[in-house]
Protein backbone atom coordinates (compact mmCIF):
# COMPACT_ATOMS: atom_id res chain seq x y z
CA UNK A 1 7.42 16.80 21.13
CA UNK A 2 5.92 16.75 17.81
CA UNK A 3 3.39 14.23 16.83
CA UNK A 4 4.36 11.70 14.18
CA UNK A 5 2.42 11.21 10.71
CA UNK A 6 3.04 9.00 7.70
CA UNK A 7 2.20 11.38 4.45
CA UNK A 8 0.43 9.77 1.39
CA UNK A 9 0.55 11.77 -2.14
CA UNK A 10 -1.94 10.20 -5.22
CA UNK A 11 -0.77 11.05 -8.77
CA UNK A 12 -3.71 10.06 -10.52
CA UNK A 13 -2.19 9.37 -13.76
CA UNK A 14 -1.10 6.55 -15.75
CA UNK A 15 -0.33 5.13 -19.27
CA UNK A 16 -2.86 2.75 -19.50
CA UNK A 17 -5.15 1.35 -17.42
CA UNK A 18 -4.53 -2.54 -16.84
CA UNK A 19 -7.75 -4.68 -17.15
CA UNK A 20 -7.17 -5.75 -13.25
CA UNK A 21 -6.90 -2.38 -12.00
CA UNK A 22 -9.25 -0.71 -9.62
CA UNK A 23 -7.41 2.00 -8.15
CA UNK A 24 -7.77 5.44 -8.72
CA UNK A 25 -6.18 6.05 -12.23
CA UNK A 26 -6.76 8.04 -15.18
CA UNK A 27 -5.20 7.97 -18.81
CA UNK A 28 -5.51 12.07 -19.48
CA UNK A 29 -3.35 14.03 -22.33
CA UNK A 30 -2.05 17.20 -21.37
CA UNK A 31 -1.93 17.57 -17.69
CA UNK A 32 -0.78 20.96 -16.48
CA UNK A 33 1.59 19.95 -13.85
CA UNK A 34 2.50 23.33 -13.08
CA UNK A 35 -1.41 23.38 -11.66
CA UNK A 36 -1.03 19.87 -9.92
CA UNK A 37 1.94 20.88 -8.02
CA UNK A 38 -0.18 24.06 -6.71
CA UNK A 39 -2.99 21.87 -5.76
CA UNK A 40 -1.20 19.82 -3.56
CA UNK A 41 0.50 22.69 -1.98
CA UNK A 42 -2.66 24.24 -1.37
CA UNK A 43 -4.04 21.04 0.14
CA UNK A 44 -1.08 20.68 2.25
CA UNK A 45 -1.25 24.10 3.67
CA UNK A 46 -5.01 23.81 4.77
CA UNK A 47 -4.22 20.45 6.38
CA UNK A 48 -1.10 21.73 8.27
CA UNK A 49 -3.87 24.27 9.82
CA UNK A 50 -6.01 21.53 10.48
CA UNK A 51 -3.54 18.36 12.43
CA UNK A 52 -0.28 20.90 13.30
CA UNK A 53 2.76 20.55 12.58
CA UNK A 54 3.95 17.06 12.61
CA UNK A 55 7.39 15.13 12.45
CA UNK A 56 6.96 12.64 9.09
CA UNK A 57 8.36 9.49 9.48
CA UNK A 58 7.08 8.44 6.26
CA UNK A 59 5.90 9.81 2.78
CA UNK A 60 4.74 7.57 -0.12
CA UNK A 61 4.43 8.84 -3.80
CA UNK A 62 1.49 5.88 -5.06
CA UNK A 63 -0.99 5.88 -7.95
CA UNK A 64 -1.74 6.02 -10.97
CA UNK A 65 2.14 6.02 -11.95
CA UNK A 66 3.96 8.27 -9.95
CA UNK A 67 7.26 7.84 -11.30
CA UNK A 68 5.48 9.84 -14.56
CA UNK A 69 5.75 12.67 -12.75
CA UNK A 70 8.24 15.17 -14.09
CA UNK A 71 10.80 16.06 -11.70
CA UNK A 72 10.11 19.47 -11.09
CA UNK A 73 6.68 18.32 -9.62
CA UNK A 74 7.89 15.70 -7.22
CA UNK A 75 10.84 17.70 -5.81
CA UNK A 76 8.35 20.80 -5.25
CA UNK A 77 6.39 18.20 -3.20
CA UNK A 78 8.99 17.09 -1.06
CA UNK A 79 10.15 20.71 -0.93
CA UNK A 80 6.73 21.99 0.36
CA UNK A 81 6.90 19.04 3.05
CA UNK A 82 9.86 19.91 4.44
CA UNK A 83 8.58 23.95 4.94
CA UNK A 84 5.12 23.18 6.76
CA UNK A 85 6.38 19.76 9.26
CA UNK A 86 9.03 18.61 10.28
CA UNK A 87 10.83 15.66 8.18
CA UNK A 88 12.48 13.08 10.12
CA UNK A 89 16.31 12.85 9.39
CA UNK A 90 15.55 8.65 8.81
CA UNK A 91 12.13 9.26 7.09
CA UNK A 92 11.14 6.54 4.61
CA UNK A 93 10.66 8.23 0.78
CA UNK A 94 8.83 5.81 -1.42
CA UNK A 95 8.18 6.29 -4.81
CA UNK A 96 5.70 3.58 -7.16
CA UNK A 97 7.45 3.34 -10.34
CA UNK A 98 6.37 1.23 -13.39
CA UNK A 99 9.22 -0.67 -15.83
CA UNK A 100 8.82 1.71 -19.37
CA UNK A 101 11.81 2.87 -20.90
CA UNK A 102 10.70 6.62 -20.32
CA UNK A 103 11.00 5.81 -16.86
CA UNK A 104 14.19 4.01 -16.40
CA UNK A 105 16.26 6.91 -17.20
CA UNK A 106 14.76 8.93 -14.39
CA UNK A 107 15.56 6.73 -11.57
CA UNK A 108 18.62 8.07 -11.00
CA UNK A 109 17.17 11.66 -10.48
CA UNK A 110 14.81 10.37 -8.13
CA UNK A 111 17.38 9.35 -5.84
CA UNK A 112 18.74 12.54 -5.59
CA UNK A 113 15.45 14.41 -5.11
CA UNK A 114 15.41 12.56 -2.15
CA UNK A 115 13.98 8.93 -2.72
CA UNK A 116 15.21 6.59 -1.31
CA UNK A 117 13.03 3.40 -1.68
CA UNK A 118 11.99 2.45 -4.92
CA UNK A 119 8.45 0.02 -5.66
CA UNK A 120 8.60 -1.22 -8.88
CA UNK A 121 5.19 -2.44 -10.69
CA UNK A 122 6.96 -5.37 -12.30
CA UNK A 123 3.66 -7.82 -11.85
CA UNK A 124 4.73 -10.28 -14.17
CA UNK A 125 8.32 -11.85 -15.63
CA UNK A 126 6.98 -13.32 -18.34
CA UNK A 127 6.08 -11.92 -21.53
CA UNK A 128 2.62 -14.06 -22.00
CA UNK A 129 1.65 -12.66 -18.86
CA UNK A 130 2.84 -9.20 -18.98
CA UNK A 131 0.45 -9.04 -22.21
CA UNK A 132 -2.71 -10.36 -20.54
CA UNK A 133 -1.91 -7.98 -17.35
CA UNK A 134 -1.90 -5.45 -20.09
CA UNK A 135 0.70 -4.37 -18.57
CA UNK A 136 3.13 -1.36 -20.76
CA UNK A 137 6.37 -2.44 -20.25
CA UNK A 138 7.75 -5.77 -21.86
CA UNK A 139 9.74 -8.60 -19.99
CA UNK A 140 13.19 -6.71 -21.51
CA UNK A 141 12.11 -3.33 -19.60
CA UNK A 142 11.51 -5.17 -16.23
CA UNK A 143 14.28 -6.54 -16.23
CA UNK A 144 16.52 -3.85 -17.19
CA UNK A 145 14.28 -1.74 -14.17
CA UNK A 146 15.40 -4.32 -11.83
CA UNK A 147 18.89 -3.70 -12.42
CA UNK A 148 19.09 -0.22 -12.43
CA UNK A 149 16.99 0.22 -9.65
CA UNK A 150 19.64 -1.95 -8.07
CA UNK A 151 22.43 -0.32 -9.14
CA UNK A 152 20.34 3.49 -7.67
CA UNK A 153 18.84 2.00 -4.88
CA UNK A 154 19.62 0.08 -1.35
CA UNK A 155 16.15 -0.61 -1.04
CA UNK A 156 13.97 -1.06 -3.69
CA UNK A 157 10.90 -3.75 -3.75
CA UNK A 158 8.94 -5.09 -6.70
CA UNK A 159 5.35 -6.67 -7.20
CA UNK A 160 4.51 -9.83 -8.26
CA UNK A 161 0.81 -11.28 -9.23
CA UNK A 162 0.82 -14.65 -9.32
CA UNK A 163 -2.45 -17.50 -9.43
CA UNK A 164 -2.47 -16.03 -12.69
CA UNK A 165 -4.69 -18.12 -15.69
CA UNK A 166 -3.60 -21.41 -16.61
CA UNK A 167 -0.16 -21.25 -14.26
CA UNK A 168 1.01 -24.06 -12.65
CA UNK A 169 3.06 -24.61 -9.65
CA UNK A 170 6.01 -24.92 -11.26
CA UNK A 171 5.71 -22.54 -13.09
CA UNK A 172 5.30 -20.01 -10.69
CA UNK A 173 7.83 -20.99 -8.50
CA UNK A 174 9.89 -20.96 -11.55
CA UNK A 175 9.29 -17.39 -11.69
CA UNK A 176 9.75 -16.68 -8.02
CA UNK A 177 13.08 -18.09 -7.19
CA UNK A 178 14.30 -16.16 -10.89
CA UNK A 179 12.82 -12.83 -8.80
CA UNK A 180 14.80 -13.77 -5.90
CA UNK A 181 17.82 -14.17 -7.61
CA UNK A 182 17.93 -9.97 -8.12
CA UNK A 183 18.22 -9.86 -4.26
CA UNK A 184 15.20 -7.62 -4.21
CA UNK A 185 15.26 -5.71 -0.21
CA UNK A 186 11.08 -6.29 -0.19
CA UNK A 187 8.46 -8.25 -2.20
CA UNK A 188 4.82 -7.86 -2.51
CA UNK A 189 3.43 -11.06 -3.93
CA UNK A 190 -0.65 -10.33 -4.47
CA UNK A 191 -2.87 -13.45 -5.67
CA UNK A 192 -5.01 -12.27 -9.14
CA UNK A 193 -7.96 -10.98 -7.61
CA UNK A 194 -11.17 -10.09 -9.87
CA UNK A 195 -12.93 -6.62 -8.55
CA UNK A 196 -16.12 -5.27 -9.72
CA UNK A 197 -15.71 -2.57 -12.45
CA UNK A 198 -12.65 -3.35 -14.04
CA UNK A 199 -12.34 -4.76 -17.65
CA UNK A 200 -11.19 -7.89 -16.08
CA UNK A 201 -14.53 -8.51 -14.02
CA UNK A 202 -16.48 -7.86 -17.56
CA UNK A 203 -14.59 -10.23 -19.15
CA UNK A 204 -14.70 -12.94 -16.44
CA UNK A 205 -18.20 -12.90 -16.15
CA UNK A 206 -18.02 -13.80 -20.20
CA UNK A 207 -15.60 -16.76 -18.91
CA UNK A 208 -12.88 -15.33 -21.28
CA UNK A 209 -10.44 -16.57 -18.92
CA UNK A 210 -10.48 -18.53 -15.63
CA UNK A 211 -8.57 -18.62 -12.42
CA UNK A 212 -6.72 -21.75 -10.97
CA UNK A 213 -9.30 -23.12 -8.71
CA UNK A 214 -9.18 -22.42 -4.75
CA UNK A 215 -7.42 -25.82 -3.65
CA UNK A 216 -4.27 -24.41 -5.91
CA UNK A 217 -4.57 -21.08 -5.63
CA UNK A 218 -3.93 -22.25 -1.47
CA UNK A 219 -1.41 -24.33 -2.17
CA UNK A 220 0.34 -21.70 -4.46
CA UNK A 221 -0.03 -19.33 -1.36
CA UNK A 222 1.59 -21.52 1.02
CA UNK A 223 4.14 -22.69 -1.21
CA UNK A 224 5.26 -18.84 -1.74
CA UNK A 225 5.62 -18.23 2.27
CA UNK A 226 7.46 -21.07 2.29
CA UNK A 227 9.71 -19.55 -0.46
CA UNK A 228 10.43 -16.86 0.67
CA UNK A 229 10.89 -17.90 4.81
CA UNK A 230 13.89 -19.96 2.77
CA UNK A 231 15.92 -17.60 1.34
CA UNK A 232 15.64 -15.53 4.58
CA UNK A 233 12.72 -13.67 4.16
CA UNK A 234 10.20 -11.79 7.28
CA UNK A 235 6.22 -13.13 5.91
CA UNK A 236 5.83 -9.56 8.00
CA UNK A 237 2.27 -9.40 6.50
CA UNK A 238 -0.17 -11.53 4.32
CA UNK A 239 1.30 -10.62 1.11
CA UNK A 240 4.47 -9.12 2.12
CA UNK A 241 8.07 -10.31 2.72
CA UNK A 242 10.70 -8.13 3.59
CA UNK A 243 14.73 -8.72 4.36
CA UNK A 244 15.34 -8.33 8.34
CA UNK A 245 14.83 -4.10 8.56
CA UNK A 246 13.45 -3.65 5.05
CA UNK A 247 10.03 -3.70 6.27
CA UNK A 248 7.37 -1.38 4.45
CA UNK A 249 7.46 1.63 7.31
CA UNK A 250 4.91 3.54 5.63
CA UNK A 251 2.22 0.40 5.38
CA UNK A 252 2.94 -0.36 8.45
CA UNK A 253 1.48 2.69 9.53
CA UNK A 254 -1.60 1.94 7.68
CA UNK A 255 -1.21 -1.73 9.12
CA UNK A 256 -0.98 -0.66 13.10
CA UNK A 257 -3.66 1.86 12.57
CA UNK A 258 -1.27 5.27 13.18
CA UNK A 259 -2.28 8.48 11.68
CA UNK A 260 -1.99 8.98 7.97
CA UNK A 261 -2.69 12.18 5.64
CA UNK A 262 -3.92 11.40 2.16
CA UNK A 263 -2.82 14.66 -0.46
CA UNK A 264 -4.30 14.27 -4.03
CA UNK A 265 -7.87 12.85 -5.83
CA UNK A 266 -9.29 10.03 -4.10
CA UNK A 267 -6.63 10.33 -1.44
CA UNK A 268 -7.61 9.00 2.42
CA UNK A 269 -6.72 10.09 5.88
CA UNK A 270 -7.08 9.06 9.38
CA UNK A 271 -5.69 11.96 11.18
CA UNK A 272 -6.69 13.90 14.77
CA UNK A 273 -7.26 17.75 14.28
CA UNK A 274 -5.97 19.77 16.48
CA UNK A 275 -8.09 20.83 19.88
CA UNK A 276 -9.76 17.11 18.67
CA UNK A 277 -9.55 13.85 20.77
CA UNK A 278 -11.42 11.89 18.21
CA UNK A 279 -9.76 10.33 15.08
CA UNK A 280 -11.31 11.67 11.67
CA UNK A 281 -11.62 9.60 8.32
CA UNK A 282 -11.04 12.09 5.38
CA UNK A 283 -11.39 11.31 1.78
CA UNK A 284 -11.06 13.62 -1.69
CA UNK A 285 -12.78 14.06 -4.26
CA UNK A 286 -12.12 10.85 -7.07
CA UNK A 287 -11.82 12.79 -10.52
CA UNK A 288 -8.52 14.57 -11.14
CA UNK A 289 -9.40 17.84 -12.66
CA UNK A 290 -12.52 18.34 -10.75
CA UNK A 291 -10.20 17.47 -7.36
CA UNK A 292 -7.88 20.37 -8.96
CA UNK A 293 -11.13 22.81 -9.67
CA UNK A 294 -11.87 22.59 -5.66
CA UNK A 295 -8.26 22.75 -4.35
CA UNK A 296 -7.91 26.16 -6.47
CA UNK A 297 -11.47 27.08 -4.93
CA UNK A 298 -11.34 26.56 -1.27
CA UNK A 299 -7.90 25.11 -0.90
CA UNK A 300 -8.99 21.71 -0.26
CA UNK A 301 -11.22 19.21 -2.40
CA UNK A 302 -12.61 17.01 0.73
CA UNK A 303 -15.79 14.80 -0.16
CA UNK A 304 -16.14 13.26 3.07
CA UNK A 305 -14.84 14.09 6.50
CA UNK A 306 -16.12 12.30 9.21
CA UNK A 307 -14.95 11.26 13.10
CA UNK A 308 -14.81 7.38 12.91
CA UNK A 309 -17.65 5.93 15.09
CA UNK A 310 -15.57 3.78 17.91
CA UNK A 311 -16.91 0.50 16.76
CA UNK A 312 -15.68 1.52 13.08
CA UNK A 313 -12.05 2.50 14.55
CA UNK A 314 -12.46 -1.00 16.68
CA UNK A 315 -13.06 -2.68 12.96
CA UNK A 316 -10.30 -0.85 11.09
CA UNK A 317 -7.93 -1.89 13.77
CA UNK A 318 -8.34 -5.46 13.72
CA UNK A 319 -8.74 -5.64 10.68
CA UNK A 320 -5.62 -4.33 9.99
CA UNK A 321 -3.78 -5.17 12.72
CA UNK A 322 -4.16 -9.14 12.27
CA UNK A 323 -2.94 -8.96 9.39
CA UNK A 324 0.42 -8.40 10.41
CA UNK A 325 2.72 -11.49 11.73
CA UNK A 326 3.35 -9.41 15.06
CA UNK A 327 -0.16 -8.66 15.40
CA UNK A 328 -1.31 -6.20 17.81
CA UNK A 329 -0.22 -5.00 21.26
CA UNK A 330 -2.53 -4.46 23.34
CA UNK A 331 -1.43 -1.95 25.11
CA UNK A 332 -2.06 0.14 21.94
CA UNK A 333 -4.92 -1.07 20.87
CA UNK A 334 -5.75 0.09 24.17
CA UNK A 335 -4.09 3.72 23.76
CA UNK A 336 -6.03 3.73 20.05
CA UNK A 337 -9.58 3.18 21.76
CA UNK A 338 -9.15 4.68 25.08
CA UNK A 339 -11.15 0.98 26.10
CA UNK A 340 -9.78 -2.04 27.84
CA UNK A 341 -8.82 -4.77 25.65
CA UNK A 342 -11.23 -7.34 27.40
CA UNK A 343 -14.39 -4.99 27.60
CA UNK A 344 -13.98 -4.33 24.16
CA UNK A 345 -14.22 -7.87 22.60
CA UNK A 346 -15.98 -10.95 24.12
CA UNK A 347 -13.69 -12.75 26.32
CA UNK A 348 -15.48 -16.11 25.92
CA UNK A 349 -15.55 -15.57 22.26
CA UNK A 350 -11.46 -15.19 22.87
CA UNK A 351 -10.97 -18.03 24.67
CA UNK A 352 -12.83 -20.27 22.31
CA UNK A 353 -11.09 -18.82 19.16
CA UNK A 354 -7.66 -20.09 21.41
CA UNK A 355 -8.53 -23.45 22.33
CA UNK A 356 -9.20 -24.23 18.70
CA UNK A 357 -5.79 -22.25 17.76
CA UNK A 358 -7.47 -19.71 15.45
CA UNK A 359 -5.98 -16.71 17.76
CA UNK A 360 -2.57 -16.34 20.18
CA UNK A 361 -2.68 -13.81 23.04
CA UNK A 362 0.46 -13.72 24.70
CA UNK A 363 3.25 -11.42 25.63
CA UNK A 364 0.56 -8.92 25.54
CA UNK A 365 -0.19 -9.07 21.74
CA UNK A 366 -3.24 -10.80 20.52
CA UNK A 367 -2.56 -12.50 17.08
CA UNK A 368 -3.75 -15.12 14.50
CA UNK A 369 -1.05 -17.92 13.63
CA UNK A 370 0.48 -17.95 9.67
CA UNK A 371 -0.76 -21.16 9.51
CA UNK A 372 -4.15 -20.02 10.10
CA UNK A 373 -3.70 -17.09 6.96
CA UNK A 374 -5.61 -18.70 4.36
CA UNK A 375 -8.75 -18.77 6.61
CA UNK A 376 -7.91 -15.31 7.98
CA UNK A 377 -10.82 -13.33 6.85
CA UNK A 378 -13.25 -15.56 8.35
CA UNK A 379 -11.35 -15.79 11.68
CA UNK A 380 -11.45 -11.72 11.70
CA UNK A 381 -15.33 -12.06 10.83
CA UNK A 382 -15.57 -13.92 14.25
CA UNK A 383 -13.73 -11.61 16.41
CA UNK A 384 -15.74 -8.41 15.20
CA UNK A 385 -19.11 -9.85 15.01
């Protein structure tokens, strides 16, 4: 019985970058795609040598924009996927896609290229905010995205960023229940968050803008889950709600810590090779052309490939793993670590984080509460120290 893997594929490229973004992205002219598509066949050969053949549950197109790709380049992907593992009949095909007009008119190719979930960048439905998001698309484009992804898509989610400047409660939940009224399968609703290196941390520093303050931006939080719990929504994760079985499958891999192969620049893996016990963290080369350069030269563009230390895997697992309403079982945990559940972590530390009602363990799954989320960070800071 084949092993299962989730598959991960970076097109580095975008439009524009947005002042809040701190992914890997590039605005680049010119891009030989012909080359690209090569590179990640290459890449997906070596690694086939490397973990075996696998059944994929799972494979996520994410970015940069993805849904810039031209069609020819995504359907040789998918193509060259299908020849070296096995692709399961039900497996998940999700593909970013940002609101431009350019775009639009290709969604209906991409369903029959083979995706069949749709994540649209939407991150704002208002045109003030689209602008300071810097976003490319207008408030008309996202909302003519919304519909035909509807009208090409049973599942399709969108993103929302909200504790934007100067916005209000009601304003926001304004906003929401408009969102809600497209009957989207799955929303990701992020808070603004400031990183280091982006335009937006530059210009923050300057105090060109400011944030709501914490005490909103937790009551903003807590009004959303309560949102979206009532028009029927699963709060599945932190910042993710999802219609009963519409659920993310392919971060939920990344969520309960199962293996994962990262194709592309700046892509990650956690994968086992084969004749291995030991789980290895993987990561490419950042810079596009230079990840292309190395695939061409040795058929891979690996910077760093390391087995993860067990009290890093121990980390990544919790850390991942509580964020997730469900948790995590135990028993896998336990299958993940080859180490008993108890022996790993400090029992009386446990059973103090209980009897204050930080953490649940029961029905073998050790969890922290939703109404505990805003302080989650901290309680996970506890459990690993």
């Amino acid at each position: 019985m084949l092993k299962q893997l989730s598959i991960y594929i970076h097109y580095p490229f975008c439009e524009a970058k947005c002042g809040y973004c701190d992914f890997n992205s590039h605005v680049q002219a010119n891009i030989d795609h012909q080359k690209f598509l090569e590179g990640y066949c290459l890449e997906l050969d070596y690694f086939v040598k490397q973990i075996g053949r696998r059944k994929i549950k799972t494979i996520f197109f994410g970015g940069g924009t993805p849904s810039l790709m031209p069609e020819f380049l995504l359907a040789g992907i998918l193509e060259k996927i299908n020849q070296v593992f096995e692709v399961d009949k039900n497996c998940e095909i999700t593909l970013e896609a940002n609101p431009s007009s350019v775009e639009i008119n290709k969604f209906a190719n991409f369903k029959k290229i083979g995706i069949n979930r749709l994540s649209l960048g939407i991150q704002a439905l208002n045109a003030d905010d689209l602008k300071f998001l810097e976003r490319v698309h207008d408030y008309n484009q996202a909302i003519k995205a919304i519909e035909v992804c509807q009208k090409n898509f049973d599942n399709f989610s969108f993103d929302l960023i909200y504790a934007r400047p100067k916005q209000t409660m009601k304003s926001w939940l304004e906003e929401l229940n408009f969102a809600l009224q497209f009957n989207p399968k799955h929303l990701s609703l992020y808070q603004l968050t400031i990183e280091k290196g982006t335009k937006f941390f530059s210009q923050y520093q300057q105090k060109k803008f400011t944030l709501p303050d914490e005490n909103l931006a937790s009551e903003l939080y807590l009004a959303t889950s309560q949102v979206m719990q009532e028009h029927g929504f699963i709060n599945y994760e932190v910042s993710n709600y999802a219609q009963k079985n519409f659920q993310s499958q392919h971060n939920l891999a990344y969520w309960q810590s199962l293996e994962y192969l990262g194709i592309g620049a700046g892509a990650h893996s956690r994968v086992v090779y084969q004749n291995e016990k030991n789980r290895r963290a993987v990561m490419m080369i950042h810079q596009p052309n230079l990840w292309l350069k190395k695939v061409f030269e040795q058929q891979n563009a690996i910077q760093t490939n390391e087995v993860i230390e067990q009290k890093i895997l121990i980390e990544e697992i919790l850390l991942m793993g509580l964020r997730l309403q469900q948790g995590i079982e135990i028993k896998d945990f336990e299958k993940l670590t080859q180490q008993n559940f108890y022996e790993v972590l400090d029992k009386k530390m446990l059973e103090k984080l209980q009897d204050k009602g930080l953490i649940i363990i029961e029905d073998q799954r050790f969890r922290i509460p939703q109404n505990k989320w805003l302080i989650l960070n901290l309680i996970i800071a506890k459990i690993i120290c």
